[in-house]
C-alpha atoms as a PDB file:
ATOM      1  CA  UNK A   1      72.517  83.750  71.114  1.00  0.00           C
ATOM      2  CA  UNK A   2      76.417  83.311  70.805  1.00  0.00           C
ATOM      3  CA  UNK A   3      79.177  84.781  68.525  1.00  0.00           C
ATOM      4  CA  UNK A   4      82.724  83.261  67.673  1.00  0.00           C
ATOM      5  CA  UNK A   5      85.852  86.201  67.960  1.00  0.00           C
ATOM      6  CA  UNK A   6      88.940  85.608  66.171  1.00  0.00           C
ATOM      7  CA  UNK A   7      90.603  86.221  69.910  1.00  0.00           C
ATOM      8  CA  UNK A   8      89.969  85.220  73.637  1.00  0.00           C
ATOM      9  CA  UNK A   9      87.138  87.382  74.884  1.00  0.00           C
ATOM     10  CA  UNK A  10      87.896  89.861  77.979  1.00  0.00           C
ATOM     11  CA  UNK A  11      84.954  92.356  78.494  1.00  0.00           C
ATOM     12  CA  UNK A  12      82.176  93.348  77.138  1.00  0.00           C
ATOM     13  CA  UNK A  13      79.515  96.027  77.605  1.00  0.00           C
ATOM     14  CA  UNK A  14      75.716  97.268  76.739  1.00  0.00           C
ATOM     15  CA  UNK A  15      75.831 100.346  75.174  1.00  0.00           C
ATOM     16  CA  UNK A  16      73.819 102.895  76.946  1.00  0.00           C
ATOM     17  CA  UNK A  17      72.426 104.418  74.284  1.00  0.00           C
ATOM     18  CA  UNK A  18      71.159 101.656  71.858  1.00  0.00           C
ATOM     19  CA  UNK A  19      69.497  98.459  73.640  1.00  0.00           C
ATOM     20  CA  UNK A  20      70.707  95.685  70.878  1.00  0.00           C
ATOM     21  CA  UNK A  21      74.198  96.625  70.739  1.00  0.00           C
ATOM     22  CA  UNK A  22      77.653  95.374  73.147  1.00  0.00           C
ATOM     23  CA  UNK A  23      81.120  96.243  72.482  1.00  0.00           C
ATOM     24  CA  UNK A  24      83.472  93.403  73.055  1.00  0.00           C
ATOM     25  CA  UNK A  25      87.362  93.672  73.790  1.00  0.00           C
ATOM     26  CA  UNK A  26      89.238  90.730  73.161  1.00  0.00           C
ATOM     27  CA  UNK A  27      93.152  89.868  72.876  1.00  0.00           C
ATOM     28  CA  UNK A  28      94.992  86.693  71.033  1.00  0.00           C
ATOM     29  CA  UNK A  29      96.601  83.937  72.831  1.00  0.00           C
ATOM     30  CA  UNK A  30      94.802  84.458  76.250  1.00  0.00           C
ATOM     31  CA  UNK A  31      96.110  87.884  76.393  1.00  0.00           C
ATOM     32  CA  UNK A  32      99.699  86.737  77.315  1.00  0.00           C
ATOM     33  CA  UNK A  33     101.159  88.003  73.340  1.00  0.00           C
ATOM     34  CA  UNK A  34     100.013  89.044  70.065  1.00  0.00           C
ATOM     35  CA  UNK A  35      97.180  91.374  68.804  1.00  0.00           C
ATOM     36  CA  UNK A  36      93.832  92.517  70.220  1.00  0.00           C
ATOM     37  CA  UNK A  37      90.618  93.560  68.493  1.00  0.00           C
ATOM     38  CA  UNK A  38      87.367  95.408  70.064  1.00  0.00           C
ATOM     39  CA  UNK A  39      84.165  94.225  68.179  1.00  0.00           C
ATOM     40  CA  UNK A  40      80.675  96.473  68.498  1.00  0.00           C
ATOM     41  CA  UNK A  41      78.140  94.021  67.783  1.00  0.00           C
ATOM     42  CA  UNK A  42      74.318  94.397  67.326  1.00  0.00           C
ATOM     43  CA  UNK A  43      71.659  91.821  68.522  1.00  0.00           C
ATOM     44  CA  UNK A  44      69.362  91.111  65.031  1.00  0.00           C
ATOM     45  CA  UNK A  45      66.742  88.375  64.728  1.00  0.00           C
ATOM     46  CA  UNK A  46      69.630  86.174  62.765  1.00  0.00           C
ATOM     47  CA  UNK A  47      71.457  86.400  65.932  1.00  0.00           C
ATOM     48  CA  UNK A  48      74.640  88.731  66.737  1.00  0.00           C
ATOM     49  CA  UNK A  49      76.224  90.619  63.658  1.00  0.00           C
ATOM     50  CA  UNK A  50      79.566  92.545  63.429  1.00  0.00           C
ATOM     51  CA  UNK A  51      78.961  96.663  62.943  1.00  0.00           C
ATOM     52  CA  UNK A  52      82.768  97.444  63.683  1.00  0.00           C
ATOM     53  CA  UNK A  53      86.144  95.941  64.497  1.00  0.00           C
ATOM     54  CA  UNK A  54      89.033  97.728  64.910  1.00  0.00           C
ATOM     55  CA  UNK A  55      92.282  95.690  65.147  1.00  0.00           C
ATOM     56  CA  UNK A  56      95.193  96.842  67.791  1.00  0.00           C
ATOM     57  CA  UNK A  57      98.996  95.639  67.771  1.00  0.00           C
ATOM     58  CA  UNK A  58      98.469  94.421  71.624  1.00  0.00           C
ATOM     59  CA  UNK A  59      95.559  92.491  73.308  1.00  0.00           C
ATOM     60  CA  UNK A  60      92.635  94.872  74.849  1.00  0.00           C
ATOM     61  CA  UNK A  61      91.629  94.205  78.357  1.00  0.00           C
ATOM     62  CA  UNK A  62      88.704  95.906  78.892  1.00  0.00           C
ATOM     63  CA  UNK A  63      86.421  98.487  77.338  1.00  0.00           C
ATOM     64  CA  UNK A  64      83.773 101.016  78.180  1.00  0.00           C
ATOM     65  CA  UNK A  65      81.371 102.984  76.162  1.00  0.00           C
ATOM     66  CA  UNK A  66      81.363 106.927  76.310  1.00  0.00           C
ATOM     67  CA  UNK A  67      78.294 108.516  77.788  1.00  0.00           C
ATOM     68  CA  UNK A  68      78.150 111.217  75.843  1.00  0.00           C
ATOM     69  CA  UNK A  69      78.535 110.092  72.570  1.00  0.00           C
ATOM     70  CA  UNK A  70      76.505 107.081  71.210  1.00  0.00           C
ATOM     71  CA  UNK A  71      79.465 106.331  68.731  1.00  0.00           C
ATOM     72  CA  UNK A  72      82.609 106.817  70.855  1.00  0.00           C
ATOM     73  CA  UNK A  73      84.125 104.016  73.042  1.00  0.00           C
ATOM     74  CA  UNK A  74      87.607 103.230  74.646  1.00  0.00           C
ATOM     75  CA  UNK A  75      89.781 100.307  75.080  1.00  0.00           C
ATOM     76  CA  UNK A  76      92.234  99.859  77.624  1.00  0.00           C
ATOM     77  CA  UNK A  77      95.298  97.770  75.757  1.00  0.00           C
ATOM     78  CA  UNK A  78      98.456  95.709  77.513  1.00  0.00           C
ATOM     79  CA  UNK A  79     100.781  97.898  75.536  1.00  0.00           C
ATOM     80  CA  UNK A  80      99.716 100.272  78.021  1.00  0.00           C
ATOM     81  CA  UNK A  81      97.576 102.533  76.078  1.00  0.00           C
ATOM     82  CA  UNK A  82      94.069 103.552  75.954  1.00  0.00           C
ATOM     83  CA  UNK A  83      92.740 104.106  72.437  1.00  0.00           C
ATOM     84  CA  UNK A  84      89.314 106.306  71.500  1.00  0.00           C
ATOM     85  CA  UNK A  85      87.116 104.888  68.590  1.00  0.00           C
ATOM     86  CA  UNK A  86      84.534 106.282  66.744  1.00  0.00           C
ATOM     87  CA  UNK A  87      82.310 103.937  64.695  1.00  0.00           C
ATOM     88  CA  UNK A  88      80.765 106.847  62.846  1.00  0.00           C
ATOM     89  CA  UNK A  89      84.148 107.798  61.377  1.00  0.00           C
ATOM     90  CA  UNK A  90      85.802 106.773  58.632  1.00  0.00           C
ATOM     91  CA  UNK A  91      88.357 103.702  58.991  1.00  0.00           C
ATOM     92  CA  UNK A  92      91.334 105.623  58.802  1.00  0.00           C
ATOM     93  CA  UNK A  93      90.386 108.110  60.989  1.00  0.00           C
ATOM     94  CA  UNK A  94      90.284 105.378  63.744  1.00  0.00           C
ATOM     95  CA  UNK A  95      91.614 105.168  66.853  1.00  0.00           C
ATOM     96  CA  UNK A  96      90.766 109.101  66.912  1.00  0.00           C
ATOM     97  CA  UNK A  97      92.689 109.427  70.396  1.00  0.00           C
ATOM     98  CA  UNK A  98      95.732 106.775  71.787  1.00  0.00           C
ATOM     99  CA  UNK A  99      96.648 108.020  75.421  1.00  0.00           C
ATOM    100  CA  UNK A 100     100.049 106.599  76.248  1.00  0.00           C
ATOM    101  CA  UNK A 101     100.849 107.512  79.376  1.00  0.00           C
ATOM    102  CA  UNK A 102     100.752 104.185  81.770  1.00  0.00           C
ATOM    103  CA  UNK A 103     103.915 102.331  82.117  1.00  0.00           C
ATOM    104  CA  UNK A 104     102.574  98.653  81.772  1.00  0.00           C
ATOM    105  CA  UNK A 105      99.219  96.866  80.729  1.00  0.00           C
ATOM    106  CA  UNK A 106      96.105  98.625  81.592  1.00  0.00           C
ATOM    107  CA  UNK A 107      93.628  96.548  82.617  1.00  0.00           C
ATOM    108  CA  UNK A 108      90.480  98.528  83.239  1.00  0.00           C
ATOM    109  CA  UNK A 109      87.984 101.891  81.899  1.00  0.00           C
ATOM    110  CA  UNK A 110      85.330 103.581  83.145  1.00  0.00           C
ATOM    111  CA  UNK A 111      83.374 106.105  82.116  1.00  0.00           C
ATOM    112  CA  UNK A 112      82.104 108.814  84.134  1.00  0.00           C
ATOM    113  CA  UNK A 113      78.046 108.382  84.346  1.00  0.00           C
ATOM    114  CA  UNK A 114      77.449 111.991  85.856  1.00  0.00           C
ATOM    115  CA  UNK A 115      79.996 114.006  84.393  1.00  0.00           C
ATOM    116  CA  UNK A 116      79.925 112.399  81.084  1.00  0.00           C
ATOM    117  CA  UNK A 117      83.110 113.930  79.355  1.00  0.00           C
ATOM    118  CA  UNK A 118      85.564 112.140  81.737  1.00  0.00           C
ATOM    119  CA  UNK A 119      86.933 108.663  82.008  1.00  0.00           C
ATOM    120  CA  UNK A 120      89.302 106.657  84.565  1.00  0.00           C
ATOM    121  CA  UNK A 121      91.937 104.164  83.164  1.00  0.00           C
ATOM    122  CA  UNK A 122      93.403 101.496  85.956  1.00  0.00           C
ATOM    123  CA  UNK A 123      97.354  99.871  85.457  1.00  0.00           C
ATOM    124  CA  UNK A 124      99.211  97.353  86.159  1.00  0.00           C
ATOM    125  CA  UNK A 125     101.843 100.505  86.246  1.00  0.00           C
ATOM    126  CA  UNK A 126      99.704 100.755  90.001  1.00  0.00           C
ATOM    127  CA  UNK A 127      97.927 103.786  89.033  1.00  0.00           C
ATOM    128  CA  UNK A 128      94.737 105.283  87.828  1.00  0.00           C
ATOM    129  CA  UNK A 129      94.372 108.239  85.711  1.00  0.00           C
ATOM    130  CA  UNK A 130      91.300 110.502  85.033  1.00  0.00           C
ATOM    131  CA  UNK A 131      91.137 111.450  81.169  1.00  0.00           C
ATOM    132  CA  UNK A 132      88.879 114.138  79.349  1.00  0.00           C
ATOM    133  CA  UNK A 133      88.554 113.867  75.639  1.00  0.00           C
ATOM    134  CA  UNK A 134      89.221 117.467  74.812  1.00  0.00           C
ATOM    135  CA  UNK A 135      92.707 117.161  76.988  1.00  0.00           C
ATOM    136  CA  UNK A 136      95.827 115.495  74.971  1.00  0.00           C
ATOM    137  CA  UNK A 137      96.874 114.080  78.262  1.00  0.00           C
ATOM    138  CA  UNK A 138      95.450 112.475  81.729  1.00  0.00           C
ATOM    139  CA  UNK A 139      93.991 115.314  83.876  1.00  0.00           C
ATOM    140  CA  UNK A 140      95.065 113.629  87.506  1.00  0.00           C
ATOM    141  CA  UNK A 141      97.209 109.916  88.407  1.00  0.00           C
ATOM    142  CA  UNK A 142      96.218 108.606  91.266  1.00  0.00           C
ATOM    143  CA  UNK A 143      99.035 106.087  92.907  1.00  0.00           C
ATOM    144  CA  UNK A 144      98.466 105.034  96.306  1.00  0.00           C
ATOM    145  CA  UNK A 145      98.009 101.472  95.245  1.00  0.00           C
ATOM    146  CA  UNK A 146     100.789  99.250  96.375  1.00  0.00           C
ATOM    147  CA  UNK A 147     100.134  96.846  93.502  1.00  0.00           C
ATOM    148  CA  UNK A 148      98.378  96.500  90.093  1.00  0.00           C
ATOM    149  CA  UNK A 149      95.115  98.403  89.941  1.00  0.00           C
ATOM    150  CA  UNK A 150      92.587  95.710  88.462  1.00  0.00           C
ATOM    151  CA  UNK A 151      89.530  97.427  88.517  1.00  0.00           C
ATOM    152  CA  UNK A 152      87.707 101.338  88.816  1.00  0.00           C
ATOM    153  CA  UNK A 153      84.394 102.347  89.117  1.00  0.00           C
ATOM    154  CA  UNK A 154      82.630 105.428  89.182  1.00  0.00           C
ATOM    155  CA  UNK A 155      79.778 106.262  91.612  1.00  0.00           C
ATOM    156  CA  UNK A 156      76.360 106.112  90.127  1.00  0.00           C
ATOM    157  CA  UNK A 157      75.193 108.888  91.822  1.00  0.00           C
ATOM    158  CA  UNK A 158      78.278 111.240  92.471  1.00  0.00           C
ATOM    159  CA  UNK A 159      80.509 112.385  89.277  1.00  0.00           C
ATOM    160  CA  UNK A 160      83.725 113.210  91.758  1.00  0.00           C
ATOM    161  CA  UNK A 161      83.864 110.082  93.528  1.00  0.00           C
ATOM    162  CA  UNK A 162      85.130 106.535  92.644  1.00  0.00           C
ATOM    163  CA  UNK A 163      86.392 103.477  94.058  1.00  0.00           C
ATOM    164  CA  UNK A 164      89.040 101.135  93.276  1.00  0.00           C
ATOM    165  CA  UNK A 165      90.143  97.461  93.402  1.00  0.00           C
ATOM    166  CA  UNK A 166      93.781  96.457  93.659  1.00  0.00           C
ATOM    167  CA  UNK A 167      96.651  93.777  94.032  1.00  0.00           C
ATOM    168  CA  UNK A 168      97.271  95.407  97.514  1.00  0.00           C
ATOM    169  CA  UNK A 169      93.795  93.726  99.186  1.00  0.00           C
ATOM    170  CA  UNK A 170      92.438  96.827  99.522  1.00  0.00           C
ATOM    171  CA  UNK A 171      89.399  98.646  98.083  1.00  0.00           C
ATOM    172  CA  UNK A 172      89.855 102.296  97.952  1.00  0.00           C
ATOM    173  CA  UNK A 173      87.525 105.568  97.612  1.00  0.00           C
ATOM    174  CA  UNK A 174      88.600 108.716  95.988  1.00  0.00           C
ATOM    175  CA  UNK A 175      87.031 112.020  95.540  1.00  0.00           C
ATOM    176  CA  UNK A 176      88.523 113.736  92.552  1.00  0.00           C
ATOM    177  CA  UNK A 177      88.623 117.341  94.624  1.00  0.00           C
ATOM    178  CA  UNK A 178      90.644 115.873  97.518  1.00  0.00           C
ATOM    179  CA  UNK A 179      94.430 115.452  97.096  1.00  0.00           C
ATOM    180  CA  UNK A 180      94.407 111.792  98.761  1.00  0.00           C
ATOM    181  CA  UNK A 181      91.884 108.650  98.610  1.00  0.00           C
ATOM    182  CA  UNK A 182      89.101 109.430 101.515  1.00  0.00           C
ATOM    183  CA  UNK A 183      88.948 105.414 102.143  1.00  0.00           C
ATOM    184  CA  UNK A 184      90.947 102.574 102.711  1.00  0.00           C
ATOM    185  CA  UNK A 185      89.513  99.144 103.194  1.00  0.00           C
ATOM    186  CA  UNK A 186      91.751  95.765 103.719  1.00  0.00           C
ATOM    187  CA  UNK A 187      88.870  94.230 101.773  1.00  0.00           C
ATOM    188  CA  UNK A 188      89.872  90.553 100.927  1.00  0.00           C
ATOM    189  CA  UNK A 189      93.666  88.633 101.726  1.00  0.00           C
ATOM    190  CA  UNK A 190      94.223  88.064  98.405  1.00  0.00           C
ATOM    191  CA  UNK A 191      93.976  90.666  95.197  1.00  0.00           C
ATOM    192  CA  UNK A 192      90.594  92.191  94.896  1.00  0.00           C
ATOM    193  CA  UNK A 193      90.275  91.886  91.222  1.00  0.00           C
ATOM    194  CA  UNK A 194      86.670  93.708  90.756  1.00  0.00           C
ATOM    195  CA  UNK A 195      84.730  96.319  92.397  1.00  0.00           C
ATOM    196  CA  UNK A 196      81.095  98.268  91.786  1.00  0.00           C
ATOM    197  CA  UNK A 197      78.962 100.590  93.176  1.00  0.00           C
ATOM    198  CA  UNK A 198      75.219  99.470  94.249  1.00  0.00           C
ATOM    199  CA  UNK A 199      72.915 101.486  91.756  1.00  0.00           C
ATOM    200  CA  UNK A 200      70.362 102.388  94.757  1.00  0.00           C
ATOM    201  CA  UNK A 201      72.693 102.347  97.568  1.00  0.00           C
ATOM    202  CA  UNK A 202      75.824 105.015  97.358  1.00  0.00           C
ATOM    203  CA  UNK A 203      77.078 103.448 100.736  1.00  0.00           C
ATOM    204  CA  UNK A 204      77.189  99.982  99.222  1.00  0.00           C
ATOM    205  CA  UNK A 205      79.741  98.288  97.204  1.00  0.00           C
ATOM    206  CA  UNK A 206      80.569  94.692  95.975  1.00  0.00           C
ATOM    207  CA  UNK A 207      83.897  93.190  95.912  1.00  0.00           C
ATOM    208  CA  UNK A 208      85.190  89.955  94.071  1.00  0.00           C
ATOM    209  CA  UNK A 209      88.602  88.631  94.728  1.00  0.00           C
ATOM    210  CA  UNK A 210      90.988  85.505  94.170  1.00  0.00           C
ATOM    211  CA  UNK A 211      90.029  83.931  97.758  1.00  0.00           C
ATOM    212  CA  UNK A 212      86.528  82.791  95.402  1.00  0.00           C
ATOM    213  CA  UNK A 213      84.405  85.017  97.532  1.00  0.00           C
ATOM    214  CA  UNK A 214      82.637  88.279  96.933  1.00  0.00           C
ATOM    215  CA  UNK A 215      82.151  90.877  99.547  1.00  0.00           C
ATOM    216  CA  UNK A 216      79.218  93.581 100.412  1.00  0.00           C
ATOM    217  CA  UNK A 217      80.540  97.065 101.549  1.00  0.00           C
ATOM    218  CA  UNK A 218      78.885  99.623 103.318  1.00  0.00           C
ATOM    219  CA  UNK A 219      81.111 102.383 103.634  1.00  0.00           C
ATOM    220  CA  UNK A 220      80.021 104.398 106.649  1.00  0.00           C
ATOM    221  CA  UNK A 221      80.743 100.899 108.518  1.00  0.00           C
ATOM    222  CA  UNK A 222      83.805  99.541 106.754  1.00  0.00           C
ATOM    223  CA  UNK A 223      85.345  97.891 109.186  1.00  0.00           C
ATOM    224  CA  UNK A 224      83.835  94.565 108.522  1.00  0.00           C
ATOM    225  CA  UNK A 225      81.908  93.380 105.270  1.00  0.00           C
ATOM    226  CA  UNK A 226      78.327  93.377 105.600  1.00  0.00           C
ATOM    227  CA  UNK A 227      77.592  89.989 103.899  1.00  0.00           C
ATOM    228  CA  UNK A 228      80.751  87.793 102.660  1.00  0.00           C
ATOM    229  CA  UNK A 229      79.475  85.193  99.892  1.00  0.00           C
ATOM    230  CA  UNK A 230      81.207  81.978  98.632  1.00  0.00           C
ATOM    231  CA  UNK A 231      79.962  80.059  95.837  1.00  0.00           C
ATOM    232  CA  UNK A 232      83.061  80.273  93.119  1.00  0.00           C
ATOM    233  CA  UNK A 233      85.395  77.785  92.445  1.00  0.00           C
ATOM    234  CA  UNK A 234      88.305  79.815  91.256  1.00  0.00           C
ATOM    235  CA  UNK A 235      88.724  83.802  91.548  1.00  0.00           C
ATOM    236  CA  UNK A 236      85.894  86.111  91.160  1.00  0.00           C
ATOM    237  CA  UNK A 237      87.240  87.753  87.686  1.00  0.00           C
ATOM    238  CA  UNK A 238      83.742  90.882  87.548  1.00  0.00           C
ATOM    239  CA  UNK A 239      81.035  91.785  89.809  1.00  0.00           C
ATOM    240  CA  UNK A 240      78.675  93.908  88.307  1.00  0.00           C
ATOM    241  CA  UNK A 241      75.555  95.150  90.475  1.00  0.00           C
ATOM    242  CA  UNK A 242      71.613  95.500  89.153  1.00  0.00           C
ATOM    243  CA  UNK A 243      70.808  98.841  87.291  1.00  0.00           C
ATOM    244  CA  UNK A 244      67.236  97.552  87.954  1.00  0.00           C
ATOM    245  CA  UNK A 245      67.528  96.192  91.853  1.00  0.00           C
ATOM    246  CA  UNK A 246      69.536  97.229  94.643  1.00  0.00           C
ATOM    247  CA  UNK A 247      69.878  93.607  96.008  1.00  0.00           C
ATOM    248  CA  UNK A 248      70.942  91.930  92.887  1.00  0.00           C
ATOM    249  CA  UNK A 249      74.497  91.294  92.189  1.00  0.00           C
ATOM    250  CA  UNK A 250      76.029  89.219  88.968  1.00  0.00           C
ATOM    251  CA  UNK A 251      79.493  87.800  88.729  1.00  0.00           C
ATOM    252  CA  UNK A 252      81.657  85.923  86.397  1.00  0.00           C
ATOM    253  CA  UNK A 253      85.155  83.773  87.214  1.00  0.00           C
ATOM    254  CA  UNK A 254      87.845  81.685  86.909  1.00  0.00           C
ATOM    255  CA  UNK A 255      85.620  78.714  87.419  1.00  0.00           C
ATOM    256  CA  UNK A 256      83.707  78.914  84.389  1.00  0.00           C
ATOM    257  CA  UNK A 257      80.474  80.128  85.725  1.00  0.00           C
ATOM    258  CA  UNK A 258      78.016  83.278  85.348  1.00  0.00           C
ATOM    259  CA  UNK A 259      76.244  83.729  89.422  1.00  0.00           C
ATOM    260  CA  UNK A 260      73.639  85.891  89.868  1.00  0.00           C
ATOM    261  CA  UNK A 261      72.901  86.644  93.231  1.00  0.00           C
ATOM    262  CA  UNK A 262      70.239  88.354  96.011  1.00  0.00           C
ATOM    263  CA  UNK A 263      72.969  89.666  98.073  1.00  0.00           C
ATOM    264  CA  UNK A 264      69.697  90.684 100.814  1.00  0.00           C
ATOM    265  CA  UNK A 265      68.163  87.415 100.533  1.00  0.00           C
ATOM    266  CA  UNK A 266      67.945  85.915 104.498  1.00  0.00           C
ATOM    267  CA  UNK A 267      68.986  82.508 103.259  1.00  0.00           C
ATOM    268  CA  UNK A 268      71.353  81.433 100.612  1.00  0.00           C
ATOM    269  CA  UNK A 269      72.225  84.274  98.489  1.00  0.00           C
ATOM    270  CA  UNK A 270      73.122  82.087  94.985  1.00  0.00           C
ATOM    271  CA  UNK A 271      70.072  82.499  92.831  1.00  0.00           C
ATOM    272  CA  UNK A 272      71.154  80.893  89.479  1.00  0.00           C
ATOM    273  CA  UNK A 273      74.337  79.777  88.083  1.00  0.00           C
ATOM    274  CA  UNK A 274      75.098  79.175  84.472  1.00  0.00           C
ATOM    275  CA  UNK A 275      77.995  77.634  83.150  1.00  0.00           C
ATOM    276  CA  UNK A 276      77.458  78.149  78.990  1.00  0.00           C
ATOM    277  CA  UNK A 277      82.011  78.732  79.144  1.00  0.00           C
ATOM    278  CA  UNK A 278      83.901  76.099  78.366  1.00  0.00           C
ATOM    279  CA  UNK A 279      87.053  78.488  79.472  1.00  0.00           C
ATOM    280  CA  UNK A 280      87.450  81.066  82.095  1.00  0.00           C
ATOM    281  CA  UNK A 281      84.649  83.077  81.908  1.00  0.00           C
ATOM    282  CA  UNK A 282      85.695  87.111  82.340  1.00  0.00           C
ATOM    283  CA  UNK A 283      83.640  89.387  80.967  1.00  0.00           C
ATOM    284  CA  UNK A 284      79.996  90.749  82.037  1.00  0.00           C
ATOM    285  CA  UNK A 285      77.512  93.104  81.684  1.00  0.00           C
ATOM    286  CA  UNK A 286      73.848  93.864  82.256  1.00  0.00           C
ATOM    287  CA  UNK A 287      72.203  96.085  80.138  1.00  0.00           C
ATOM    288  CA  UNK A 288      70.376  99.362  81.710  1.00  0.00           C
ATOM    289  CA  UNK A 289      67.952  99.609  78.854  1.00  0.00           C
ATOM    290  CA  UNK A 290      66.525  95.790  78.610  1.00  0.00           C
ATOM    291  CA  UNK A 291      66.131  94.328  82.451  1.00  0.00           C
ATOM    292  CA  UNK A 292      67.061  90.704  82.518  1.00  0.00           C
ATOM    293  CA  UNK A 293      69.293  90.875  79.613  1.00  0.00           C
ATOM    294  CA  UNK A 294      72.656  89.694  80.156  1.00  0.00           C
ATOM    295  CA  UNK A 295      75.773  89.315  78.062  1.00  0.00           C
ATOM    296  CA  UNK A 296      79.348  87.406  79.050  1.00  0.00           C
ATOM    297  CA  UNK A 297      82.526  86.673  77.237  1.00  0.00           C
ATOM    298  CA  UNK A 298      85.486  84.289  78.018  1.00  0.00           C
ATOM    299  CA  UNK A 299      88.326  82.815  76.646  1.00  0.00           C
ATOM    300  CA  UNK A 300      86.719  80.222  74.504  1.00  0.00           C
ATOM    301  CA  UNK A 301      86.314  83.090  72.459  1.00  0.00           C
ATOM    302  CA  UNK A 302      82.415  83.387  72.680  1.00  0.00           C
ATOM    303  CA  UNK A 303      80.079  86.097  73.443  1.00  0.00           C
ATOM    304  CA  UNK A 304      76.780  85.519  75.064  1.00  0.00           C
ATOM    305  CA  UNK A 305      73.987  87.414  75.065  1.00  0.00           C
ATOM    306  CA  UNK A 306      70.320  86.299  76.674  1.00  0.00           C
ATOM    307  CA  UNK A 307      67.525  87.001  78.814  1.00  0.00           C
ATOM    308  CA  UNK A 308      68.425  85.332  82.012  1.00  0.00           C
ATOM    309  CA  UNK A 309      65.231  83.044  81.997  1.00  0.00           C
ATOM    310  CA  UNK A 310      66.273  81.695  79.169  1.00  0.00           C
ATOM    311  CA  UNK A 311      69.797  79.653  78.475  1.00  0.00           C
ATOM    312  CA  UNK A 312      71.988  81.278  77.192  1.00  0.00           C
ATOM    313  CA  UNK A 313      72.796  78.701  74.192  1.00  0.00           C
ATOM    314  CA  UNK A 314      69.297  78.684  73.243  1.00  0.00           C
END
């Protein structure tokens, strides 16, 4: 099942709490200039229907839904802020929080899946901050980066630790107690635009860059990737790995095309590829509650959602 947004569609996410809805940040005119609205959307029998929308005076990037509130969720925005909704509140009350503190577009959120009252926010400003939603201001900035921080992601299994994806090439990992990152990694040689955390393997990561390739981590060996997979066309926009399987991996890019891959198979990793985007497809999830249910967004302003035996225009 599909739905149409007003704007160009940039991320979108299962909420962890309630299997049939998504949140959905989009931003007019490709995200270059004008307005942005975030959509929470529920999957009914008639297909996807509108619960919320809250409109913002700049595009939203990215989004993420708070673990410790089924209601709350953050967008991060190219004016540079991060605003807090709640879709329990009353209109007016919304955004109840707008951080302000990055210097240019932020382009990534993440919320903490351990220690459920925290948050990171990643910049083009080349930082990343660590938010808490009883705090009126970041708690930490992290800026080592050398260039725009794309992408953050918290360890599944560790609330102090989380790794990063920059301009720079590198992949970085951080432990929120220690006053510097505890890893460097020259991961691609071009931007590494997306980074996650295998569900079943705390040593593993993913990487997808601009060079079309994605990359398998393991951290106590970084020196060289463990697998290195081609199969894009265009830049690898979000990797995202299994909550239900430690060897399967999904992506989404430049080229159009949703991948989902075994990144242990002994052969070719590429299991399917679906290309439902008629523009650059940059959004993904995969929900933890429903295995096998997917949903994507792009900039042909659609939003997908579908059990991946099934096609996702069906």
């Amino acid at each position: 099942m599909f739905y149409k947004t007003q704007f160009n569609g940039y991320s979108v996410k299962f909420s962890p709490y309630n299997e049939g809805r998504i949140a959905v940040a989009t931003a007019q005119n490709f995200g270059i200039i004008g307005n942005g609205r975030q959509y929470v959307l529920d999957v009914t029998p008639q297909g996807l229907r509108e619960v919320a929308a809250f409109d913002t005076v700049d595009g939203l990037y990215d989004c993420t839904w708070c673990e410790g509130n089924e209601n709350v969720l953050a967008s991060a925005s190219g004016d540079g802020s991060i605003k807090v909704w709640d879709i329990a509140a009353p209109p007016q009350m919304n955004p109840i929080r707008s951080y302000e503190e990055h210097g240019h577009e932020v382009y990534c959120v993440n919320w903490n899946l351990v220690n459920r009252d925290c948050f990171l926010s990643a910049s083009w400003d080349d930082t990343i901050k660590l938010w808490n939603l009883q705090s009126p201001g970041s708690l930490r900035t992290f800026a080592e980066h050398k260039y725009c921080c794309y992408a953050v992601a918290w360890c599944p299994t560790n609330g102090e630790t989380f790794a990063s994806a920059s301009g720079d090439c590198t992949l970085k990992l951080w432990d929120i107690r220690q006053p510097a990152s505890t890893l460097t990694i020259r991961a691609h040689d071009f931007e590494v635009l997306s980074c996650d955390w295998n569900k079943y393997e705390d040593f593993t990561l993913v990487t997808g860059s601009v060079d079309k390739t994605m990359r398998v981590w393991d951290i106590r060996q970084p020196s060289v990737p463990v697998r290195v997979m081609p199969g894009h066309n265009y830049a690898v926009r979000k990797v995202i790995c299994s909550p239900h399987a430690g060897n399967l991996v999904a992506s989404c890019s430049y080229d159009m095309t949703v991948c989902f891959w075994d990144i242990k198979a002994p052969g070719e990793p590429l299991m399917q590829r679906w290309a439902h985007h008629t523009e650059f497809a940059v959004g993904l999830d995969l929900s933890v509650l429903q295995e096998g249910m997917w949903a994507s967004t792009g900039w042909d302003e659609l939003v997908y959602v579908w059990h991946q035996s099934q096609d996702p225009r069906a």
